[in-house]
C-alpha atoms as a PDB file:
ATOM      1  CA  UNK A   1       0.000   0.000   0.000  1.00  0.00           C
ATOM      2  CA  UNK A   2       1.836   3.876  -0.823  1.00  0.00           C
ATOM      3  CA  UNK A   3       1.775   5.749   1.716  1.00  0.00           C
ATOM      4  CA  UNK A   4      -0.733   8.558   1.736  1.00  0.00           C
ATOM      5  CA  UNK A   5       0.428  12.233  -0.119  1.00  0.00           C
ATOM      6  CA  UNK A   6       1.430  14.623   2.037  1.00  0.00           C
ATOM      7  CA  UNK A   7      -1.702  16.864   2.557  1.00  0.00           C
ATOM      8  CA  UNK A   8      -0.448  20.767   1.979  1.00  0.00           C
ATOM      9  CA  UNK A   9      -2.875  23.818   2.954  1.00  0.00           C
ATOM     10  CA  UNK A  10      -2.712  25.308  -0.315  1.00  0.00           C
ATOM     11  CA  UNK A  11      -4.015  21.612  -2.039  1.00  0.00           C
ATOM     12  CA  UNK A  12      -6.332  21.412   1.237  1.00  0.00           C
ATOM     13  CA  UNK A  13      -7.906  25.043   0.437  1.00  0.00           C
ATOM     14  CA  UNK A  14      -7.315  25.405  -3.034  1.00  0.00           C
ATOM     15  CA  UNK A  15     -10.561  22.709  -4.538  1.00  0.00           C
ATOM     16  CA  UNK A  16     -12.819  23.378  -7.137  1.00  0.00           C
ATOM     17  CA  UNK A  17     -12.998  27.211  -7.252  1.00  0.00           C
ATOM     18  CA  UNK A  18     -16.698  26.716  -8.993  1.00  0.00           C
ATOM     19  CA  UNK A  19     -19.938  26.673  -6.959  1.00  0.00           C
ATOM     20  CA  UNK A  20     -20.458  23.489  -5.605  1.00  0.00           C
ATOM     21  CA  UNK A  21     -23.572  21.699  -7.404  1.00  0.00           C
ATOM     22  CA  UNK A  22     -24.726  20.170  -4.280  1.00  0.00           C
ATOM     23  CA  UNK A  23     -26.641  22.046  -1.828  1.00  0.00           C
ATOM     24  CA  UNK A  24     -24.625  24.067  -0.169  1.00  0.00           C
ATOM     25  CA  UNK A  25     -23.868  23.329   3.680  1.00  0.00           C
ATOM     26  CA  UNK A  26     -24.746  24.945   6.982  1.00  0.00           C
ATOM     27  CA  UNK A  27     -21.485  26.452   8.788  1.00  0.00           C
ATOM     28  CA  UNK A  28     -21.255  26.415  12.660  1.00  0.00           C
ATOM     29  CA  UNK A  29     -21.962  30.297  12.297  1.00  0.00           C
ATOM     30  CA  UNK A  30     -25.158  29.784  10.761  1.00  0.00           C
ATOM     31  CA  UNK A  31     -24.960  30.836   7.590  1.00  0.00           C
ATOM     32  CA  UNK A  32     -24.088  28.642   4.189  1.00  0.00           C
ATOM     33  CA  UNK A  33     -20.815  27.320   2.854  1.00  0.00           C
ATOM     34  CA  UNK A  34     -19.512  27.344  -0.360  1.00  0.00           C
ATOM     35  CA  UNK A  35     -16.342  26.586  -0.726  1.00  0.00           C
ATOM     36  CA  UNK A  36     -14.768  26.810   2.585  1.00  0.00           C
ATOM     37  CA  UNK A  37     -14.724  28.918   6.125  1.00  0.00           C
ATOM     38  CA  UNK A  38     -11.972  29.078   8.672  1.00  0.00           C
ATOM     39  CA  UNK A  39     -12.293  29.461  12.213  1.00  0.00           C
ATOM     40  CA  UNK A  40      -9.515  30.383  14.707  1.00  0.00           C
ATOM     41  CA  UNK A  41      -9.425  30.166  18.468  1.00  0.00           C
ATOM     42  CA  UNK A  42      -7.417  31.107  21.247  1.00  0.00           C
ATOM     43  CA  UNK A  43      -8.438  30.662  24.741  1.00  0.00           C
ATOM     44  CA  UNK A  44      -6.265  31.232  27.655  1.00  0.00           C
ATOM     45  CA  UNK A  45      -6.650  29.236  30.963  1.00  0.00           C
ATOM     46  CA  UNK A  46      -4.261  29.526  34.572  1.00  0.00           C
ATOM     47  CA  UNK A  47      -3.078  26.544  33.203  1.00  0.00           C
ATOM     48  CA  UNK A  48      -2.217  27.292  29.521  1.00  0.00           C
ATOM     49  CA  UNK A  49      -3.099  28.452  26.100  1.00  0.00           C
ATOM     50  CA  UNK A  50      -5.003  26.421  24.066  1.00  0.00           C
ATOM     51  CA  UNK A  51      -5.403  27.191  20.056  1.00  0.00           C
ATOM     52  CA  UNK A  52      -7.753  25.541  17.197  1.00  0.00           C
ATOM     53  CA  UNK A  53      -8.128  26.181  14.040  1.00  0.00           C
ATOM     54  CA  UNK A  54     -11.016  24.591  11.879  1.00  0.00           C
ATOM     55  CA  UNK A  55     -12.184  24.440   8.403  1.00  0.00           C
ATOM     56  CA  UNK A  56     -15.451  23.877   7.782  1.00  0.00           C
ATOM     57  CA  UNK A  57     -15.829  23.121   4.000  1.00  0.00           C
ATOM     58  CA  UNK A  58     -18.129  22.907   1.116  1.00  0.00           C
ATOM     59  CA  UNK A  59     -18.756  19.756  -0.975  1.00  0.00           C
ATOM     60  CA  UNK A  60     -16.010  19.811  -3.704  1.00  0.00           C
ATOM     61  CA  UNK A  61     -13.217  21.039  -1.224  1.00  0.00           C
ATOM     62  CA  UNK A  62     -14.452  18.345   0.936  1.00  0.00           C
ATOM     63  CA  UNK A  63     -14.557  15.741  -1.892  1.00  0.00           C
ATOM     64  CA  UNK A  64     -11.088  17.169  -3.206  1.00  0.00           C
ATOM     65  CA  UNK A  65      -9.502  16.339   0.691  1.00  0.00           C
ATOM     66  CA  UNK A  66     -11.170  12.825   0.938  1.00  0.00           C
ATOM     67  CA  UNK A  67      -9.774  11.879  -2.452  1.00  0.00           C
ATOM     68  CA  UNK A  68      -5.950  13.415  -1.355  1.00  0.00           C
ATOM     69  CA  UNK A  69      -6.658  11.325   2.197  1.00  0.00           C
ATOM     70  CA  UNK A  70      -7.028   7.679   0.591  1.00  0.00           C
ATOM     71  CA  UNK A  71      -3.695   6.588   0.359  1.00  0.00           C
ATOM     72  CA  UNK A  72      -4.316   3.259  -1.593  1.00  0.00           C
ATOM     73  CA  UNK A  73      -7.459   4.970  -4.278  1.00  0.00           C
ATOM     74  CA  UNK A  74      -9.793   3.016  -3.333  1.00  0.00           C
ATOM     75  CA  UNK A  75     -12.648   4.878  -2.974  1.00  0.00           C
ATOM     76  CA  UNK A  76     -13.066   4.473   1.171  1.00  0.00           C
ATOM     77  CA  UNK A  77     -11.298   6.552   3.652  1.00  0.00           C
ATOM     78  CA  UNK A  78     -10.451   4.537   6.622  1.00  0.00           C
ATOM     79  CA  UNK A  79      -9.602   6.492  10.085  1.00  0.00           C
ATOM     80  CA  UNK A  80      -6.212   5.354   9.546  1.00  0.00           C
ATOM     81  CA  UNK A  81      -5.896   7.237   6.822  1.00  0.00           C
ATOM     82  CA  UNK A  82      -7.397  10.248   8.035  1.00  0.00           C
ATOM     83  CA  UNK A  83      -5.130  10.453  10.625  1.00  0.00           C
ATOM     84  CA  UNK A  84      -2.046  10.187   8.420  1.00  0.00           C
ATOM     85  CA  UNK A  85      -3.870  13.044   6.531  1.00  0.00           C
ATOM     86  CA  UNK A  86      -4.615  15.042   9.211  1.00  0.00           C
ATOM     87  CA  UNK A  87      -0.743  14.019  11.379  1.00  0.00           C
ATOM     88  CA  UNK A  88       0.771  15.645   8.034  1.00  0.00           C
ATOM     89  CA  UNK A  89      -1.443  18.682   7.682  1.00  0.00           C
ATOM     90  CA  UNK A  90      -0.480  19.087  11.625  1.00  0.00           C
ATOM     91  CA  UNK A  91       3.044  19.497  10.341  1.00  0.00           C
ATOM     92  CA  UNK A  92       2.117  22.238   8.027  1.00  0.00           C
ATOM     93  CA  UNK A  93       0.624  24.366  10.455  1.00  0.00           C
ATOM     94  CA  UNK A  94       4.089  24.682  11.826  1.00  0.00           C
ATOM     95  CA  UNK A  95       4.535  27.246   8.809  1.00  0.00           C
ATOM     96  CA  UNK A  96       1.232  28.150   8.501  1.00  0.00           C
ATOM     97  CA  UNK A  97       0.349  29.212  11.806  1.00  0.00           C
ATOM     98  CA  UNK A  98       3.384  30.111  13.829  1.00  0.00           C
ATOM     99  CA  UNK A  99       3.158  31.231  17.163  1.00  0.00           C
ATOM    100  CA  UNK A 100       5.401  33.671  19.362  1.00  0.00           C
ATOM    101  CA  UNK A 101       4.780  34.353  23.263  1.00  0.00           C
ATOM    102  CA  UNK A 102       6.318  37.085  24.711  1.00  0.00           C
ATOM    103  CA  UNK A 103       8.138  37.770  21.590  1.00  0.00           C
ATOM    104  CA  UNK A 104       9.832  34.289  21.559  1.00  0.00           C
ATOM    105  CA  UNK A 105       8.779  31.576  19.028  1.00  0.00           C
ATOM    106  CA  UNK A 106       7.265  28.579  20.264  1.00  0.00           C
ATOM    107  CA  UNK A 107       6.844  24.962  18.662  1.00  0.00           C
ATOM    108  CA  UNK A 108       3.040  23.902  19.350  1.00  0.00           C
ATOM    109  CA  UNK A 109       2.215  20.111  19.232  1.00  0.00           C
ATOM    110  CA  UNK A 110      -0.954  19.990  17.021  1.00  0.00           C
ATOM    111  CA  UNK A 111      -3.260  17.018  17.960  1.00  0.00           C
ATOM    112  CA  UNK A 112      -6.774  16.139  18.875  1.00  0.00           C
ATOM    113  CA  UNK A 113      -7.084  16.052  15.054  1.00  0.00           C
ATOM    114  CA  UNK A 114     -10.750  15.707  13.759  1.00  0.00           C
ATOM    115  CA  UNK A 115     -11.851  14.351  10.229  1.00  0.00           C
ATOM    116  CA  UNK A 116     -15.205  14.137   9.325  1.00  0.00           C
ATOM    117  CA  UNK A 117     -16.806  12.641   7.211  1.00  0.00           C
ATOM    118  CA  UNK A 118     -15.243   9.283   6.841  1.00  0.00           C
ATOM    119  CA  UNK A 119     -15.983   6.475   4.608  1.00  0.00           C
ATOM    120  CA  UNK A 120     -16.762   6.928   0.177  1.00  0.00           C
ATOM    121  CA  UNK A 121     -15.067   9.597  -1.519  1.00  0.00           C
ATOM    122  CA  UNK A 122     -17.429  11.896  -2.342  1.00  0.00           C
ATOM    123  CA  UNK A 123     -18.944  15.556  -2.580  1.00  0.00           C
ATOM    124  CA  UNK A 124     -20.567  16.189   1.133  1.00  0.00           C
ATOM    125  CA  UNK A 125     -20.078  18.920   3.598  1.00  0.00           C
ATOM    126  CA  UNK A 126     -17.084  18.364   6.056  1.00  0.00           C
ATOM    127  CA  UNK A 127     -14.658  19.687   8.933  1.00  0.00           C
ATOM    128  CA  UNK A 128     -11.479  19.263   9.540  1.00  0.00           C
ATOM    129  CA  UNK A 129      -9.795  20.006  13.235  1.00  0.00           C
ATOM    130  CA  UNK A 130      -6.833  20.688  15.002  1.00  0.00           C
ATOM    131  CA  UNK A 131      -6.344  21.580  19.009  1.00  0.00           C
ATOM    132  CA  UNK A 132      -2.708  22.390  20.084  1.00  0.00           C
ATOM    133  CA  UNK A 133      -1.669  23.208  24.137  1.00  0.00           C
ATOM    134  CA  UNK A 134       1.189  25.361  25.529  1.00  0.00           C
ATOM    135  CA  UNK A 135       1.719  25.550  29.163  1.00  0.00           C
ATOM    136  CA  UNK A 136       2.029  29.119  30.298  1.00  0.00           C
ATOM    137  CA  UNK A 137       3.521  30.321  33.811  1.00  0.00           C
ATOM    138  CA  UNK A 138       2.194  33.213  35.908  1.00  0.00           C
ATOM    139  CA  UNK A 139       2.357  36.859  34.870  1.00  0.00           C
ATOM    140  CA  UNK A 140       1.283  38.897  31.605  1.00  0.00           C
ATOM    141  CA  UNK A 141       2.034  37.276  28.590  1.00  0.00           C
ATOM    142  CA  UNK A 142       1.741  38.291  24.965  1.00  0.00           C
ATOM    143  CA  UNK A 143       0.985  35.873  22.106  1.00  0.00           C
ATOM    144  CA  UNK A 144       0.312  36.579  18.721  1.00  0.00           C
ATOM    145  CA  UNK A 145      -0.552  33.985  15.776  1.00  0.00           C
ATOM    146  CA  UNK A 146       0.679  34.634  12.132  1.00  0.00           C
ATOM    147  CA  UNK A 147      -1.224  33.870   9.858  1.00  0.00           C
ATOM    148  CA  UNK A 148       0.294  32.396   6.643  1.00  0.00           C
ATOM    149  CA  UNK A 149      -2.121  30.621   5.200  1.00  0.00           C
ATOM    150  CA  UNK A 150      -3.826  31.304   1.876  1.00  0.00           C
ATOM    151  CA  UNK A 151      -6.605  32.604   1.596  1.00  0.00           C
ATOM    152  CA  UNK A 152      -8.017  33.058  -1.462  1.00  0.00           C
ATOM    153  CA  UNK A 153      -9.757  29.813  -1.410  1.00  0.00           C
ATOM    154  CA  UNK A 154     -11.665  30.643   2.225  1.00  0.00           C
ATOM    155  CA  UNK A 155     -14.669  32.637   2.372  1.00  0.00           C
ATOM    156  CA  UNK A 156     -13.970  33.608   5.559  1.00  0.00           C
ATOM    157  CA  UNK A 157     -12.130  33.629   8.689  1.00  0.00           C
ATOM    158  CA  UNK A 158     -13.645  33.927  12.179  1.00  0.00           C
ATOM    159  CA  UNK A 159     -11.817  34.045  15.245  1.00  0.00           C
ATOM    160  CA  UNK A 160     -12.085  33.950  19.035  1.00  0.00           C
ATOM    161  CA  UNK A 161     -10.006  35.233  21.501  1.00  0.00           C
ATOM    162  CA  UNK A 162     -10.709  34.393  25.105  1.00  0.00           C
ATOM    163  CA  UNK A 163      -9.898  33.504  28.342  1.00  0.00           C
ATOM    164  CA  UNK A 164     -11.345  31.554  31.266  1.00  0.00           C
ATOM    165  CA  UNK A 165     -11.419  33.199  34.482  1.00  0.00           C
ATOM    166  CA  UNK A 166      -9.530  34.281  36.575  1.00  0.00           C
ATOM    167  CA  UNK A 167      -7.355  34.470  33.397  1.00  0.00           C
ATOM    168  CA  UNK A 168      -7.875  38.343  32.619  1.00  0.00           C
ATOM    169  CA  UNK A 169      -7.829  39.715  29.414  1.00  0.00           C
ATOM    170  CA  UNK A 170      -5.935  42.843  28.845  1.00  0.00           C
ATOM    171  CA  UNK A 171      -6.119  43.260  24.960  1.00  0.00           C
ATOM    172  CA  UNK A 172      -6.711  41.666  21.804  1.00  0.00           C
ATOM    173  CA  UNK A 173      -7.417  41.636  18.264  1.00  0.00           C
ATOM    174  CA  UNK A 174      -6.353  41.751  14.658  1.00  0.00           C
ATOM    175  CA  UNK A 175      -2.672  42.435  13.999  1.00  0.00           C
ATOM    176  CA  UNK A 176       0.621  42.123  15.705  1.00  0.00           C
ATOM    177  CA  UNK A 177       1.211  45.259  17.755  1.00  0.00           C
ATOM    178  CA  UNK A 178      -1.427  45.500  20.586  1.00  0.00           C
ATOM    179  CA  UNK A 179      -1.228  48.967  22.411  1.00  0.00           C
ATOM    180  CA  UNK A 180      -1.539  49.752  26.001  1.00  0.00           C
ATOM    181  CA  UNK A 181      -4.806  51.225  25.247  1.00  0.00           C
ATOM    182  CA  UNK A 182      -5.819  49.465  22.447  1.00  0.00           C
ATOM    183  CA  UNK A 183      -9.592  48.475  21.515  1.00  0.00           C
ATOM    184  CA  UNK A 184     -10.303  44.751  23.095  1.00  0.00           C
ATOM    185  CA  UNK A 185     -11.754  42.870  19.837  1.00  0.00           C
ATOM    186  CA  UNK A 186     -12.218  39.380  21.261  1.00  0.00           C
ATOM    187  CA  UNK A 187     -14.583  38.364  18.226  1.00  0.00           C
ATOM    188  CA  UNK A 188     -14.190  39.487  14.746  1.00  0.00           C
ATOM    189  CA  UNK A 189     -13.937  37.860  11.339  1.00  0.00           C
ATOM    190  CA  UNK A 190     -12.194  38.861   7.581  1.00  0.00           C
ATOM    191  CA  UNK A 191     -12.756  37.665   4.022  1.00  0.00           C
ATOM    192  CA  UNK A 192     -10.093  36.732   1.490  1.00  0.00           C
ATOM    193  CA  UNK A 193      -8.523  39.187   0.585  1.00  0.00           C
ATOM    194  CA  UNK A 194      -5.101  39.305   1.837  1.00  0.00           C
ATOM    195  CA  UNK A 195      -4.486  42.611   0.996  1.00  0.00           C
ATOM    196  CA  UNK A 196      -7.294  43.789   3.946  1.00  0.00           C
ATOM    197  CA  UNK A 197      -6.622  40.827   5.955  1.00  0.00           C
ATOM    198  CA  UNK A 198      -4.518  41.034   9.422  1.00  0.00           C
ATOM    199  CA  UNK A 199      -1.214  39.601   9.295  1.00  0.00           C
ATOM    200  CA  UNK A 200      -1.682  38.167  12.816  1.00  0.00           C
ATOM    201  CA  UNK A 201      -3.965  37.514  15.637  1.00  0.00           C
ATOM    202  CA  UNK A 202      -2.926  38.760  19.405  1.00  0.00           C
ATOM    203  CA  UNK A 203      -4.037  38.654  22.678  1.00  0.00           C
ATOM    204  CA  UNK A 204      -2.174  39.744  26.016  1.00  0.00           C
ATOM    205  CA  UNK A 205      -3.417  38.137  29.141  1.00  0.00           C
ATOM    206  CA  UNK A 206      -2.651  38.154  32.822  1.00  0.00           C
ATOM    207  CA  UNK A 207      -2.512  34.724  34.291  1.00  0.00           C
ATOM    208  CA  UNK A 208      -2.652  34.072  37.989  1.00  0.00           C
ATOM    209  CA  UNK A 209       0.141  32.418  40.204  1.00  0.00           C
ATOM    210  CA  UNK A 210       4.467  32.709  39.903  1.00  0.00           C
ATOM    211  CA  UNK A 211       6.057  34.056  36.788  1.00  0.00           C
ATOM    212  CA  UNK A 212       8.911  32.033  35.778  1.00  0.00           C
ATOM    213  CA  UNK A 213      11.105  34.589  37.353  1.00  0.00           C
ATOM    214  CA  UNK A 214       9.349  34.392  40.660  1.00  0.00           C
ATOM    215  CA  UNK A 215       9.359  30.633  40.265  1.00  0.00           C
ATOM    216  CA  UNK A 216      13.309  30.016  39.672  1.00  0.00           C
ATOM    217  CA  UNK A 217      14.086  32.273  42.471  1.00  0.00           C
ATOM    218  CA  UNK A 218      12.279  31.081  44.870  1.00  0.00           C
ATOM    219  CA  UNK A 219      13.986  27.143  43.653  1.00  0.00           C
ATOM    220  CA  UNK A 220      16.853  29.024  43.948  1.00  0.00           C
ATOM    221  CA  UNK A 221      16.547  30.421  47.544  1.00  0.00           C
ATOM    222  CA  UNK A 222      15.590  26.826  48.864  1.00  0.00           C
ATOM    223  CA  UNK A 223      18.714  25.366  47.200  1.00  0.00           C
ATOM    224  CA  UNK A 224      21.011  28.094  49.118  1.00  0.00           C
ATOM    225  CA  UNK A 225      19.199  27.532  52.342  1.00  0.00           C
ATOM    226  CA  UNK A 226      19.755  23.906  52.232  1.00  0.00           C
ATOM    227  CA  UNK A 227      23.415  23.816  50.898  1.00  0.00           C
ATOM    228  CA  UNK A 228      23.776  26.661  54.107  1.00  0.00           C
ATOM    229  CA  UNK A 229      22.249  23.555  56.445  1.00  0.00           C
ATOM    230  CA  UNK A 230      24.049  20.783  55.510  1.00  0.00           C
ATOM    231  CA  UNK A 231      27.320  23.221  55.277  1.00  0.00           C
ATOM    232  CA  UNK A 232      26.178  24.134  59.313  1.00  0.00           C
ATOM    233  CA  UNK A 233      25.582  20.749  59.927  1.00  0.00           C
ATOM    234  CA  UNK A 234      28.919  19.301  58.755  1.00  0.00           C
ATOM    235  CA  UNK A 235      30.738  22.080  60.808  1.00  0.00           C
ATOM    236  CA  UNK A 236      28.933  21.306  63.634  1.00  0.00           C
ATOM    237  CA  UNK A 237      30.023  17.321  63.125  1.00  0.00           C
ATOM    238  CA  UNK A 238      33.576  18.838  62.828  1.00  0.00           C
ATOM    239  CA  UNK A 239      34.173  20.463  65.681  1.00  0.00           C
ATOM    240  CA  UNK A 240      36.329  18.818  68.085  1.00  0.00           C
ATOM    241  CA  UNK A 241      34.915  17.227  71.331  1.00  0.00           C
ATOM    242  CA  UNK A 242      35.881  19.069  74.868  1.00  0.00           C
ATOM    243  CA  UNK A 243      38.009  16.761  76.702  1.00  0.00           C
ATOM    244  CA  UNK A 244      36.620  14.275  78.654  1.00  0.00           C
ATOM    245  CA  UNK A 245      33.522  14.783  76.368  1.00  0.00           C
END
């Protein structure tokens, strides 16, 4: 059996650029799908940032990814081979969707994929899912998603930026400069046209409990205070006995 083709976003999002002939399909948002939507999430909790993006797509993209998912052309996609699909796409989104915190790069692990429908090749309605988690200590924290994809090929993009208490939001929206005073856009959506469209997505959060700084000195401080006992203790072992003691 060859191994299945390695799934890029521009072969994901490019399809059949004609109306679909099928009805078209209901997105999450409510309203109908052509081609194919985008939605992109990032919610902040004490515990860590968690990102998703999602396409929800029309019946020829959708058709177009379950024929690019079956590895052996058969006709049937098998989970297996959605998750080969999706474990490749997951790589992509490395590029695609880069992420900084506090002006640093970070690697995300994207997972939790989700592939639906399964089963004939076909024109039908479909999503496709990925979740990704980053561990973030206490303190503010800045993170801003690029957005590299393509976008001629979506009809729109929708994103959510959020937090779950007592995470506290301090800004967010479209681009990748957030002022100290700037406007807090935690829902807002753009259309295809890259020349309109935000280069990035930000949000700047204050998350309860030690920063990292706070956390490494205080390991630090213990470590002293124990090498200072165990130095006191061995001097005290040292010291000679009074006679007759």
């Amino acid at each position: 059996m060859p191994p299945p083709p390695r799934p890029d976003l521009r072969v994901l999002l490019a399809g059949a650029l004609l109306l679909a002939s099928a009805a078209p399909a209901s997105a999450h948002l409510g309203h109908d799908v052509v081609r194919a939507e985008r939605y992109l999430k990032i919610e902040v909790a004490p515990t860590g940032a968690r990102f998703v993006v999602s396409l929800t797509l029309g019946p020829a993209e959708m058709r177009t990814i379950l024929e690019r998912a079956d590895g052996d052309e058969d006709g049937i996609v098998t989970q297996a081979e959605a998750d080969a699909y999706m474990a490749a796409w997951a790589d992509g989104l490395q590029t695609d969707l880069p992420v900084s915190i506090d002006g640093e790069a970070v690697t995300l692990t994207w997972g939790e994929a989700y592939f639906d429908p399964l089963g004939e090749v076909r024109p039908v309605t479909g999503t496709v899912e990925m979740v990704a988690n980053h561990e973030l200590d206490g303190g503010e924290h800045v993170i801003v998603l690029t957005d590299a994809m393509r976008l001629e090929s979506l009809e729109r993009t929708d994103v959510r930026l959020t937090a779950e208490a007592p995470v506290e939001v301090l800004a967010a929206g479209p681009g990748a400069e957030l002022e100290a005073d700037a406007e807090l856009v935690e829902d807002f959506y753009y259309g295809n046209d890259s020349r309109a469209a935000p280069d990035a997505v930000s949000l700047r959060v204050k998350v309860p409990g030690w920063t990292r700084f706070e956390r490494w000195s205080f390991v630090g401080a213990s470590v002293f205070v124990v090498l200072l006992a165990i130095v006191a203790w061995w001097r005290v072992r040292k010291r000679p006995k009074p006679p007759g003691g």
